[in-house]
C-alpha atoms as a PDB file:
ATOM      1  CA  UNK A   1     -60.663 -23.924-109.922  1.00  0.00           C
ATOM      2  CA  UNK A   2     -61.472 -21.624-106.711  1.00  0.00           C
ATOM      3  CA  UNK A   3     -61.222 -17.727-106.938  1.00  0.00           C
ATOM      4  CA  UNK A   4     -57.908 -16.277-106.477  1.00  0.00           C
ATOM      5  CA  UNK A   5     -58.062 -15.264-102.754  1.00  0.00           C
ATOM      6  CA  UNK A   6     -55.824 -11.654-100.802  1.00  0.00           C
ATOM      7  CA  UNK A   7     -55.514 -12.163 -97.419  1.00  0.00           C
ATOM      8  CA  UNK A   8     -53.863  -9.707 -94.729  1.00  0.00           C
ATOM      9  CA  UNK A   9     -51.423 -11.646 -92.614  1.00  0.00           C
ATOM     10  CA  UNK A  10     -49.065 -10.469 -90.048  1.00  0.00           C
ATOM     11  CA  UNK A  11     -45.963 -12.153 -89.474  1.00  0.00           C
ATOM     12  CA  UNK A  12     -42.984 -11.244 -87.002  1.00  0.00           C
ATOM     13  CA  UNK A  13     -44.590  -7.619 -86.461  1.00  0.00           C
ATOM     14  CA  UNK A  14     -45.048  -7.110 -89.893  1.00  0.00           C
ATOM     15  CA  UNK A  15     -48.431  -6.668 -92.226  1.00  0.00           C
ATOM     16  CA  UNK A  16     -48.194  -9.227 -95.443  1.00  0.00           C
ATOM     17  CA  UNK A  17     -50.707  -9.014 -98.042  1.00  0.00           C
ATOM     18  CA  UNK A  18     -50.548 -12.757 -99.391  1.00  0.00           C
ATOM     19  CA  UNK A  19     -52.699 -14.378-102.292  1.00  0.00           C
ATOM     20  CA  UNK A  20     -53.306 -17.876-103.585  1.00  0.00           C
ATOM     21  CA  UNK A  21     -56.557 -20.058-104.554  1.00  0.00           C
ATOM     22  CA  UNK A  22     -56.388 -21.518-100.523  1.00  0.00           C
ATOM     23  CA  UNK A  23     -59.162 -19.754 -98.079  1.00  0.00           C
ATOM     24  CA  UNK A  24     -57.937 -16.416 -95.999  1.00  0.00           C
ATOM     25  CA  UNK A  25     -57.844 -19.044 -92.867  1.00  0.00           C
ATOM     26  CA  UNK A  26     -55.661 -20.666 -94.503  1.00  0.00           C
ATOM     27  CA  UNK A  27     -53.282 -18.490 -95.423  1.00  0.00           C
ATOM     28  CA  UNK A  28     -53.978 -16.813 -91.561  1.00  0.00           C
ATOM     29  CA  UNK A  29     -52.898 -20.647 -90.522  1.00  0.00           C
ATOM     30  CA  UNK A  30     -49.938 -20.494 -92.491  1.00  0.00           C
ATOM     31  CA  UNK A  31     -48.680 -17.166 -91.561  1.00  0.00           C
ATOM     32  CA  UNK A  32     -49.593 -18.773 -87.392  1.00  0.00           C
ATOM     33  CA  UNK A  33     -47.078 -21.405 -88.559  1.00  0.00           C
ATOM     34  CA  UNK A  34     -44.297 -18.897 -89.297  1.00  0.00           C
ATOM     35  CA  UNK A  35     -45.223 -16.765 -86.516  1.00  0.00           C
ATOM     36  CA  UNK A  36     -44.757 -19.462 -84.092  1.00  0.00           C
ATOM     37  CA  UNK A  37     -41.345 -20.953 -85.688  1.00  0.00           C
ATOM     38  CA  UNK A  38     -40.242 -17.449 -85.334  1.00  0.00           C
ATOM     39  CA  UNK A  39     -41.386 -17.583 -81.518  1.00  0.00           C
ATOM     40  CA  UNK A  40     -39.933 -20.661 -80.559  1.00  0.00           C
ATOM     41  CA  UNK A  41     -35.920 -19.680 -81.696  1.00  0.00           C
ATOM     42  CA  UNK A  42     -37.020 -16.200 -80.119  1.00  0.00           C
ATOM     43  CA  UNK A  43     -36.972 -18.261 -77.170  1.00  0.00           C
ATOM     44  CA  UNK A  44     -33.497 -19.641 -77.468  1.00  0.00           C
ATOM     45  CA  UNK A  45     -30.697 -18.062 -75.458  1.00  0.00           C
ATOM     46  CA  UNK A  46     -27.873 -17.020 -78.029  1.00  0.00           C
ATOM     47  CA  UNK A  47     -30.394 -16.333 -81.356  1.00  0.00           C
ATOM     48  CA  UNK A  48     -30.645 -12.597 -81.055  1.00  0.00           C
ATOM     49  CA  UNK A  49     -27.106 -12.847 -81.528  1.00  0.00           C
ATOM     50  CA  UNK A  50     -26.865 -13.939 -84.792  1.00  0.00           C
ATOM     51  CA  UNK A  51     -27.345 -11.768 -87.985  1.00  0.00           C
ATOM     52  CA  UNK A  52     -30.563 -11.393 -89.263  1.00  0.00           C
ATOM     53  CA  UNK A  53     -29.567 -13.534 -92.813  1.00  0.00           C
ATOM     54  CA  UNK A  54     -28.731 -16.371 -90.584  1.00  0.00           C
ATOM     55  CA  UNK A  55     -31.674 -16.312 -88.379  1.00  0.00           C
ATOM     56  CA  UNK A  56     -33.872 -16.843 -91.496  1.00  0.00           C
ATOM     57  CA  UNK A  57     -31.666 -19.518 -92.512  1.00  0.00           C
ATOM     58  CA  UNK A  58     -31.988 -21.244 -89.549  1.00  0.00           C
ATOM     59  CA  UNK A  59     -35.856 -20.591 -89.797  1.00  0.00           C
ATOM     60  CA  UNK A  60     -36.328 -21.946 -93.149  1.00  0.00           C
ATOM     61  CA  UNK A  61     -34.239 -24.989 -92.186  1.00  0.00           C
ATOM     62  CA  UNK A  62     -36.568 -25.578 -89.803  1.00  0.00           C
ATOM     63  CA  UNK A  63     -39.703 -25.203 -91.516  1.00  0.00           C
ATOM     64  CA  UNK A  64     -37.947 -27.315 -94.266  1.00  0.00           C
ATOM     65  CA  UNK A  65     -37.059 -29.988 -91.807  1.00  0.00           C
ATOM     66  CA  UNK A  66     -40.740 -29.803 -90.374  1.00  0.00           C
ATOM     67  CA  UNK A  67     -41.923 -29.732 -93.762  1.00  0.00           C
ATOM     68  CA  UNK A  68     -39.499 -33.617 -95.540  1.00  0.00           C
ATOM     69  CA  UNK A  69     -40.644 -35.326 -91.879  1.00  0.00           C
ATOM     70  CA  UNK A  70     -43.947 -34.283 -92.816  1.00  0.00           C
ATOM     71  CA  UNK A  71     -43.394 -35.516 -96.035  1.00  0.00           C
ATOM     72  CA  UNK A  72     -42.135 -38.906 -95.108  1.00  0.00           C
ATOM     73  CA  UNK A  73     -44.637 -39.763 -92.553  1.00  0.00           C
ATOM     74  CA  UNK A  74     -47.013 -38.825 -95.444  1.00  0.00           C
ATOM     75  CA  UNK A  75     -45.378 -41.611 -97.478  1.00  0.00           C
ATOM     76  CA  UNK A  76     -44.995 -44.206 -94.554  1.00  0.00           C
ATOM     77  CA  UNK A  77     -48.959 -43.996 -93.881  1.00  0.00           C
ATOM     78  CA  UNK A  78     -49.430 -44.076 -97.924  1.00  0.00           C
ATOM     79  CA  UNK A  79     -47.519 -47.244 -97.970  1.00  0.00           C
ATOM     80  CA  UNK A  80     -49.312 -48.716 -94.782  1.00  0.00           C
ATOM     81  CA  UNK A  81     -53.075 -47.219 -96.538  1.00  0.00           C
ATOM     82  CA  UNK A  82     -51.180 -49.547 -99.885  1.00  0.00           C
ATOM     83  CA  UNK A  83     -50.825 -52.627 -97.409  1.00  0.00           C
ATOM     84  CA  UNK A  84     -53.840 -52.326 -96.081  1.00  0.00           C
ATOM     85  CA  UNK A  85     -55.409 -52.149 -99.598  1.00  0.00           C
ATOM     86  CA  UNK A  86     -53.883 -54.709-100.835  1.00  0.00           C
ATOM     87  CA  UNK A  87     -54.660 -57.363 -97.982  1.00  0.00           C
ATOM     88  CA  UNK A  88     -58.123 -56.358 -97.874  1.00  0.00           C
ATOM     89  CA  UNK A  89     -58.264 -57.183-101.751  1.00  0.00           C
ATOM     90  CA  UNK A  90     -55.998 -60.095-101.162  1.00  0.00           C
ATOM     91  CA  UNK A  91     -58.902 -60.971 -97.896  1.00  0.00           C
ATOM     92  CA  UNK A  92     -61.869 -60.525-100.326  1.00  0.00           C
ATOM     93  CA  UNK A  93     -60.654 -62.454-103.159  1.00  0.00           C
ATOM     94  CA  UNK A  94     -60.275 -65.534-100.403  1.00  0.00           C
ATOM     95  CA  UNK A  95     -63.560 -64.568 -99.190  1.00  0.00           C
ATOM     96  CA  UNK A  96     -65.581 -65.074-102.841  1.00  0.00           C
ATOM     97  CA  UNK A  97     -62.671 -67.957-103.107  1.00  0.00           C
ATOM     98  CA  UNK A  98     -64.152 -69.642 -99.904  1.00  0.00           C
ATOM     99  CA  UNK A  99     -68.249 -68.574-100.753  1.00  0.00           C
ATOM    100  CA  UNK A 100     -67.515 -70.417-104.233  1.00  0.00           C
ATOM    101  CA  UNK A 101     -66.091 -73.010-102.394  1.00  0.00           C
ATOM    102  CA  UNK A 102     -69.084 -73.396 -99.496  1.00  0.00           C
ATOM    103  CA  UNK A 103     -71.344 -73.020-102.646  1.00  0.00           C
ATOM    104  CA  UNK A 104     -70.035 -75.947-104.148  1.00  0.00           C
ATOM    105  CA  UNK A 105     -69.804 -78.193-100.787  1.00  0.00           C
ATOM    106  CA  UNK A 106     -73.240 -76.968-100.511  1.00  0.00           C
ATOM    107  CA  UNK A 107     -74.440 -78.503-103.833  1.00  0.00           C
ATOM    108  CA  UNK A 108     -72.530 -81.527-102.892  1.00  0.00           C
ATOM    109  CA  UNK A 109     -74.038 -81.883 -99.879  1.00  0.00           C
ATOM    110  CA  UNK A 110     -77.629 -81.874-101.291  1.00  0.00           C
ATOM    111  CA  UNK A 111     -76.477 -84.064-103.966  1.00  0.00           C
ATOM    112  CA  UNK A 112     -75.601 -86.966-101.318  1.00  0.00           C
ATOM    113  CA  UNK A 113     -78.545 -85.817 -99.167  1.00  0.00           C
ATOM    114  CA  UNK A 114     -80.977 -86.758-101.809  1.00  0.00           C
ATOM    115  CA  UNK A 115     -78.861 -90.008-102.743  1.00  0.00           C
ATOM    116  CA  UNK A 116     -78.841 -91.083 -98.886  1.00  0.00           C
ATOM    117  CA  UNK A 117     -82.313 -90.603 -99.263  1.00  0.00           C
ATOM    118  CA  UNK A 118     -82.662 -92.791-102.212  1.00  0.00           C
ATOM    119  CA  UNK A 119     -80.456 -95.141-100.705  1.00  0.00           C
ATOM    120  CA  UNK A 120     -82.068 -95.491 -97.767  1.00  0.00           C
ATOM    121  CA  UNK A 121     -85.828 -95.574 -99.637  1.00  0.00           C
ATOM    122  CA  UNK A 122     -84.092 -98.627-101.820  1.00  0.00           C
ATOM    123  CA  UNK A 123     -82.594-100.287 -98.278  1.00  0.00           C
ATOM    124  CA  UNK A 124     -86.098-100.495 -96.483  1.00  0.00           C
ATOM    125  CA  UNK A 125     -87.379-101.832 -99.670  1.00  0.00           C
ATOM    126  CA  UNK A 126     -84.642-104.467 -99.865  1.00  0.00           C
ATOM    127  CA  UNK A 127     -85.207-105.107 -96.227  1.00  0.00           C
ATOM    128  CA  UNK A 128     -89.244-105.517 -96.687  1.00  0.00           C
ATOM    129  CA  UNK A 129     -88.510-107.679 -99.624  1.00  0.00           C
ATOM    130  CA  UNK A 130     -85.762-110.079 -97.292  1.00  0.00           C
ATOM    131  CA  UNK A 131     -88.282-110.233 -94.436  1.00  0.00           C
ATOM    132  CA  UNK A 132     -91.114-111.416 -97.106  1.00  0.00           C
ATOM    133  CA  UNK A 133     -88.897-113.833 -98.747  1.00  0.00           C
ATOM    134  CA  UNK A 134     -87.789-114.802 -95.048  1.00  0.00           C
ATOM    135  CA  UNK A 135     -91.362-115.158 -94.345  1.00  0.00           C
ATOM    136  CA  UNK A 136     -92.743-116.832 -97.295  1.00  0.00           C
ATOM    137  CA  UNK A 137     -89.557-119.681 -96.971  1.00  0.00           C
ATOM    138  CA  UNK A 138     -90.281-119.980 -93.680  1.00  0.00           C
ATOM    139  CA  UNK A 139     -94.207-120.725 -93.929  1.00  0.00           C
ATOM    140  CA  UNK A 140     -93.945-123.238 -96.682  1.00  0.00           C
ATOM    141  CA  UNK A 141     -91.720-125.025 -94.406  1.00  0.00           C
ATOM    142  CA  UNK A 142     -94.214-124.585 -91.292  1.00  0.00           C
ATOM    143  CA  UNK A 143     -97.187-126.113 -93.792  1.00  0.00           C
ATOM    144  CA  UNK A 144     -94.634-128.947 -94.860  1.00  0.00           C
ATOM    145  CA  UNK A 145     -94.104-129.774 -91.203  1.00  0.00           C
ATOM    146  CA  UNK A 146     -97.715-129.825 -91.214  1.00  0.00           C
ATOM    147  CA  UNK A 147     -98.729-131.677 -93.959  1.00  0.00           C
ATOM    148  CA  UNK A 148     -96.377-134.581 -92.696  1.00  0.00           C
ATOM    149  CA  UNK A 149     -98.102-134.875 -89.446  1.00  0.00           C
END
């Protein structure tokens, strides 16, 4: 926990001694806040007019008002941050999904790969062993044609 902090802070002509566990710039920001809420009703035609109870009243509705759209803009980019979370989780489970899935198609491919290979080792071998047969019929029948000449 931080150390208590006292800071000095004016606000509407007035010195405030105000303390909390914030930094003294923050609690000089805070007081700026006021100070210029206060400045921009000062600015208003008719607000001098009104009694001093209901000139804070209309000041603290306004901070409050500043303060629940705050609020809820706070909660709409929660949610969205929640969204976002979530798809990205939702993006990276499909993404180990699809690298377990390329792994596989992977192994699959090396398994035909080698068993092409094989294949194609046990086709030239069937293809030497036509052409010899071919051969070996077709010189007995050249030496028969011979023999009978």
């Amino acid at each position: 926990m931080s150390a208590k902090t006292n800071a000095d802070v004016l606000i509407g002509g007035k010195i405030y001694t105000l303390s909390g566990y914030e930094s003294e710039a923050y609690l000089q920001k805070v007081a700026a806040y006021i100070n210029n809420k206060a400045g921009e009703f000062e600015d208003l035609p008719d607000y001098r007019r009104f009694p001093a109870d209901m000139r804070a009243t209309l000041l603290e509705l306004n901070i409050a008002d500043d303060y629940f759209k705050a609020k809820n803009q706070a909660e709409k980019l929660e949610e969205d941050l929640d969204a976002r979370n979530k798809e990205l989780y939702d993006l990276k489970h499909e993404l180990v999904s699809l690298q377990i899935k390329l792994e596989t198609l992977e192994a699959s491919m090396k398994e035909y790969e080698t068993k092409n290979k094989e294949l194609q080792l046990a086709k030239a071998r069937l293809e030497t062993a036509l052409e010899d047969a071919l051969a070996g019929k077709a010189e007995p029948k050249a030496n028969t044609s011979a023999r009978r000449d």
